[in-house]
PDB file of N, CA and C in Angstrom:
ATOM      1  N   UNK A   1      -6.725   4.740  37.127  1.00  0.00           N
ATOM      2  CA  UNK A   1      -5.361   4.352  36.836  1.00  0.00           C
ATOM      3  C   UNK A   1      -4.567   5.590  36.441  1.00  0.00           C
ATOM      4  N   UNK A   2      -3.183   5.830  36.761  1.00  0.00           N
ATOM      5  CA  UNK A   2      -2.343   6.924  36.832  1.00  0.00           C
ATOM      6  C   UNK A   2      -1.228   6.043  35.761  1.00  0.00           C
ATOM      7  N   UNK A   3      -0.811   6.875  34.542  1.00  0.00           N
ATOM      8  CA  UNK A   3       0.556   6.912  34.093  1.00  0.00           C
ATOM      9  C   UNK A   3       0.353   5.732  32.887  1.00  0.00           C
ATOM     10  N   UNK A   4       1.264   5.577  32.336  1.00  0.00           N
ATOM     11  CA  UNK A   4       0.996   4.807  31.254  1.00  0.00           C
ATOM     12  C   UNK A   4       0.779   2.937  31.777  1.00  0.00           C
ATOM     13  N   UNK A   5       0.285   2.388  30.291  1.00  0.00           N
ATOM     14  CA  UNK A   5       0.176   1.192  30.758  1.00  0.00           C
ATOM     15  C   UNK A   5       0.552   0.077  29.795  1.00  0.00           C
ATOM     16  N   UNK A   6       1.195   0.215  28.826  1.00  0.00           N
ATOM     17  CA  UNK A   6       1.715  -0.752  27.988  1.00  0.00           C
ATOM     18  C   UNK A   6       1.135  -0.356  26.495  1.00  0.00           C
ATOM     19  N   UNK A   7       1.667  -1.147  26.025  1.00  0.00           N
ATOM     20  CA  UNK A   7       1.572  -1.465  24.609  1.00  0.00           C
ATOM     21  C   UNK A   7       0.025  -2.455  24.184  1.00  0.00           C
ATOM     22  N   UNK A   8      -0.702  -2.333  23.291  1.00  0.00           N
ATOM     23  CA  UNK A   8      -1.628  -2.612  23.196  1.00  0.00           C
ATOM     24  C   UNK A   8      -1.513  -3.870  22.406  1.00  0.00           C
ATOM     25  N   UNK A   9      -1.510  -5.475  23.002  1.00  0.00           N
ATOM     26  CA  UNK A   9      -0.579  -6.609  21.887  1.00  0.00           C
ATOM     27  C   UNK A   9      -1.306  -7.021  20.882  1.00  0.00           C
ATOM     28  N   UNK A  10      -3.226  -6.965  20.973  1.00  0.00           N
ATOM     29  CA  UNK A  10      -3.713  -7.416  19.580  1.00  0.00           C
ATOM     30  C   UNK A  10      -3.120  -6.242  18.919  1.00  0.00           C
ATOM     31  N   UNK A  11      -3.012  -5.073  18.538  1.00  0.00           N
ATOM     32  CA  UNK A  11      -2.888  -4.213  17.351  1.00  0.00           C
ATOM     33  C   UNK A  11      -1.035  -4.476  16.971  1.00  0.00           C
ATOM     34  N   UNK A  12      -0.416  -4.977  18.034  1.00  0.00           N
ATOM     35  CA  UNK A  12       0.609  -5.395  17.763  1.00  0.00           C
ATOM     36  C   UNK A  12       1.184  -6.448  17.199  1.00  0.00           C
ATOM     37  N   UNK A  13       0.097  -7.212  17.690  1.00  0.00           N
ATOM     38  CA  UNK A  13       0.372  -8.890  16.654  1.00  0.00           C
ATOM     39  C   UNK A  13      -0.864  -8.208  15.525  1.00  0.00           C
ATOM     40  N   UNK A  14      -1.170  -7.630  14.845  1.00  0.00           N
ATOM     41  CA  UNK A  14      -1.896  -7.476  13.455  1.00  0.00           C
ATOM     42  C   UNK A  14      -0.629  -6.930  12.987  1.00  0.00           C
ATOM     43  N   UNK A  15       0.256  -5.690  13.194  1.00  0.00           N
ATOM     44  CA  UNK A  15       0.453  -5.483  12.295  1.00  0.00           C
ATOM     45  C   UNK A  15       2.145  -6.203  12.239  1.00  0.00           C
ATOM     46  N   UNK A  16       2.415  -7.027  13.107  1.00  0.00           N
ATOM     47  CA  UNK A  16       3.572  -7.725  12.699  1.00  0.00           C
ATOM     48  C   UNK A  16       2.897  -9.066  11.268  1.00  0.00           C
ATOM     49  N   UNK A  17       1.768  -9.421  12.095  1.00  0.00           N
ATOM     50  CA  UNK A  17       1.352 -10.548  10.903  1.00  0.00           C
ATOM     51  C   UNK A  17       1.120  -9.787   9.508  1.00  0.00           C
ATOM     52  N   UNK A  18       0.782  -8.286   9.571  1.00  0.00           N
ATOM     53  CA  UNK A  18       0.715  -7.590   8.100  1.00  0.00           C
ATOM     54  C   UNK A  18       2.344  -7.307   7.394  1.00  0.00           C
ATOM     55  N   UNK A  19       3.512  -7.002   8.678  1.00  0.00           N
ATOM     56  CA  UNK A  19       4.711  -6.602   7.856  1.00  0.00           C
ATOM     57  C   UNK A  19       5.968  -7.512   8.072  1.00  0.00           C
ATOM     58  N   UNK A  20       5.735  -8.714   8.055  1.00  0.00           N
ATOM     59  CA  UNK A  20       6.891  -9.790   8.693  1.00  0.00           C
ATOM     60  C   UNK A  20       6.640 -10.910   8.560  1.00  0.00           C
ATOM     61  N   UNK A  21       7.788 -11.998   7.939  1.00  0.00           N
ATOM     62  CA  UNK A  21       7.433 -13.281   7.829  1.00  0.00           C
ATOM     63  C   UNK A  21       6.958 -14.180   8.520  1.00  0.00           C
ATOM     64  N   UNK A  22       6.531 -14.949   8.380  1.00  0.00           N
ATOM     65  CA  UNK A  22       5.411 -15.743   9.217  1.00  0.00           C
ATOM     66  C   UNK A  22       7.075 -16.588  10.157  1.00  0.00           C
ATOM     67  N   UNK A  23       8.369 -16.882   9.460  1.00  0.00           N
ATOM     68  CA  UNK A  23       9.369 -16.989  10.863  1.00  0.00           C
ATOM     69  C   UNK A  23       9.774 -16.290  12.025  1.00  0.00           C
ATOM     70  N   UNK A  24      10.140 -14.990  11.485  1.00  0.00           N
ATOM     71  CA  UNK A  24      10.137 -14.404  12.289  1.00  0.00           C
ATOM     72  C   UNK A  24       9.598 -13.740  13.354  1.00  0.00           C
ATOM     73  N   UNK A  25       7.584 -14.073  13.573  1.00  0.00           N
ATOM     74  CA  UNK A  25       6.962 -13.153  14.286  1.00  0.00           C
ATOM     75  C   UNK A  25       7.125 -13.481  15.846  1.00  0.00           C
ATOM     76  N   UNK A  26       7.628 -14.399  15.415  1.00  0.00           N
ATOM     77  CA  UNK A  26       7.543 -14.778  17.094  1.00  0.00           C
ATOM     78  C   UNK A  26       8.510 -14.302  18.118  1.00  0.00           C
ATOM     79  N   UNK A  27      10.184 -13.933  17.030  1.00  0.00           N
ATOM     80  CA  UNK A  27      10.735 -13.360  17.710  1.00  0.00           C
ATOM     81  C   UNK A  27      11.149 -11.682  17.932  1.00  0.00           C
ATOM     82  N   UNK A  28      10.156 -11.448  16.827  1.00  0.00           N
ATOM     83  CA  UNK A  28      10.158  -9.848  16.984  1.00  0.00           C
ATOM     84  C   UNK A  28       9.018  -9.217  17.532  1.00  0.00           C
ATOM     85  N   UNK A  29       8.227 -10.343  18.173  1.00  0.00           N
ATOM     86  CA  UNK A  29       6.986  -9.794  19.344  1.00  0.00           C
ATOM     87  C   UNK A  29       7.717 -10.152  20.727  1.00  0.00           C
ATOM     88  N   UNK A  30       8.962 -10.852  20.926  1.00  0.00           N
ATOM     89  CA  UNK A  30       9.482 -10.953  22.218  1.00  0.00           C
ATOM     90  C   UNK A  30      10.515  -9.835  22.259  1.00  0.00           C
ATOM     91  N   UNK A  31      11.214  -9.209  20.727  1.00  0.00           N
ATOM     92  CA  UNK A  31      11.795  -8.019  21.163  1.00  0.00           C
ATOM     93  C   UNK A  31      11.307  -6.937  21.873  1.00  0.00           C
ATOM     94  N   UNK A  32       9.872  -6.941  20.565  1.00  0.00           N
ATOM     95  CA  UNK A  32       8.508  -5.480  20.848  1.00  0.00           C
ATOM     96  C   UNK A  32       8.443  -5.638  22.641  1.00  0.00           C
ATOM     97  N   UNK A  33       8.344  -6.620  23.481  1.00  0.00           N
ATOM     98  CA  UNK A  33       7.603  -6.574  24.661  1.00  0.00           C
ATOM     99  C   UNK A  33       9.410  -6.454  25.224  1.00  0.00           C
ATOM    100  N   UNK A  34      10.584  -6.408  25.008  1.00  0.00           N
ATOM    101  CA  UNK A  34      12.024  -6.311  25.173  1.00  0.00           C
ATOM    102  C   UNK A  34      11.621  -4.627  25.917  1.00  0.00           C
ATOM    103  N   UNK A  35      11.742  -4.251  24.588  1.00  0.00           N
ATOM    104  CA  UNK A  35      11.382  -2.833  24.379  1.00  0.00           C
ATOM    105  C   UNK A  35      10.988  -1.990  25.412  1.00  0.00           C
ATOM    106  N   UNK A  36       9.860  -2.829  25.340  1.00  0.00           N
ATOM    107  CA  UNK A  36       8.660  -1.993  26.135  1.00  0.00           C
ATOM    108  C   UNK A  36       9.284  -1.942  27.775  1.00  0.00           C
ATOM    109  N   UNK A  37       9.137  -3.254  27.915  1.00  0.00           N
ATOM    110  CA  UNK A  37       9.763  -3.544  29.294  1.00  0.00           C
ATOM    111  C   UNK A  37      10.918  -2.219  29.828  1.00  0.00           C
ATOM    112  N   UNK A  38      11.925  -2.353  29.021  1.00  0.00           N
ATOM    113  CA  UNK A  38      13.107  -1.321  29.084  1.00  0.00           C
ATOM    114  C   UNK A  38      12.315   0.121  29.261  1.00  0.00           C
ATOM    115  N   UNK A  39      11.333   0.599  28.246  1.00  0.00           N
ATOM    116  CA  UNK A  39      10.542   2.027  28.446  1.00  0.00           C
ATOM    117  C   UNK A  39      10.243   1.966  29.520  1.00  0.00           C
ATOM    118  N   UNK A  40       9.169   0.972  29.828  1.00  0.00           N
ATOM    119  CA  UNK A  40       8.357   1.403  30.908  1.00  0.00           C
ATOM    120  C   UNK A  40       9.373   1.588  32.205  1.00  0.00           C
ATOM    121  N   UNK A  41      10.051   0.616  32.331  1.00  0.00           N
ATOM    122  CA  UNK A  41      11.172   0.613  33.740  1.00  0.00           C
ATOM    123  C   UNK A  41      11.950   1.669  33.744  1.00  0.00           C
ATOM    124  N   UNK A  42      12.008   2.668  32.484  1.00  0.00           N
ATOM    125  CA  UNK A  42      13.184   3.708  32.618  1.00  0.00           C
ATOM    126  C   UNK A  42      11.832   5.042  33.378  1.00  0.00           C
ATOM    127  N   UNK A  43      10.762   5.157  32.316  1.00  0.00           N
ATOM    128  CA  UNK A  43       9.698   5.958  32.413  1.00  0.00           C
ATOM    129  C   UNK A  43       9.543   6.037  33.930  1.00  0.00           C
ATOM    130  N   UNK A  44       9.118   4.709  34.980  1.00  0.00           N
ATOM    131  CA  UNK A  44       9.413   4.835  36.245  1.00  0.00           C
ATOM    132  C   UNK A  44      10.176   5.208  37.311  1.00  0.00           C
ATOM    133  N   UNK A  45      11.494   4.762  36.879  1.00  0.00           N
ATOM    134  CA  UNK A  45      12.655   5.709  37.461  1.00  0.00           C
ATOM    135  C   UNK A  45      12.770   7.090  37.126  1.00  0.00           C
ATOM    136  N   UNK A  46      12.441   7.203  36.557  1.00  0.00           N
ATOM    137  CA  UNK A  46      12.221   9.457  36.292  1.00  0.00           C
ATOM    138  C   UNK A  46      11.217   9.564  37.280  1.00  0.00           C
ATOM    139  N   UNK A  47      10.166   8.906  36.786  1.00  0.00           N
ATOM    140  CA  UNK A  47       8.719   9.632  38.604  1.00  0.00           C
ATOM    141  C   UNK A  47       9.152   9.367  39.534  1.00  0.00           C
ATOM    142  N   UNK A  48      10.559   8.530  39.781  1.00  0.00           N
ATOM    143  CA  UNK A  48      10.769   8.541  41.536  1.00  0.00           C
ATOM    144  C   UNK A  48      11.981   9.546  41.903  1.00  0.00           C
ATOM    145  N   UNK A  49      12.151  10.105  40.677  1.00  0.00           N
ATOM    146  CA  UNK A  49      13.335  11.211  40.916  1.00  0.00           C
ATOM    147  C   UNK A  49      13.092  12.446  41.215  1.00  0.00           C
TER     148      UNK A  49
END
């Protein structure tokens, strides 16, 4: 495999369940993967440039 590959989501859902209310996790693990999405799709458009 070549180039990056995401975000790793168990270590990501630990440490939202360690720093965030049990309301909010659900919607700040759909930002985290927001995020990512946006990186990775920009990260790709630079290697085709």
């Amino acid at each position: 495999m070549d180039g990056l590959t995401g975000l790793n989501y168990s270590s990501v859902i630990a440490v939202i369940e360690l720093y965030s209310k049990k309301r909010d996790r659900l919607t700040l693990l759909h930002e985290i993967a927001e995020v990512e999405r946006g990186f990775l799709r920009a990260i790709s458009e630079q290697k085709t440039k």
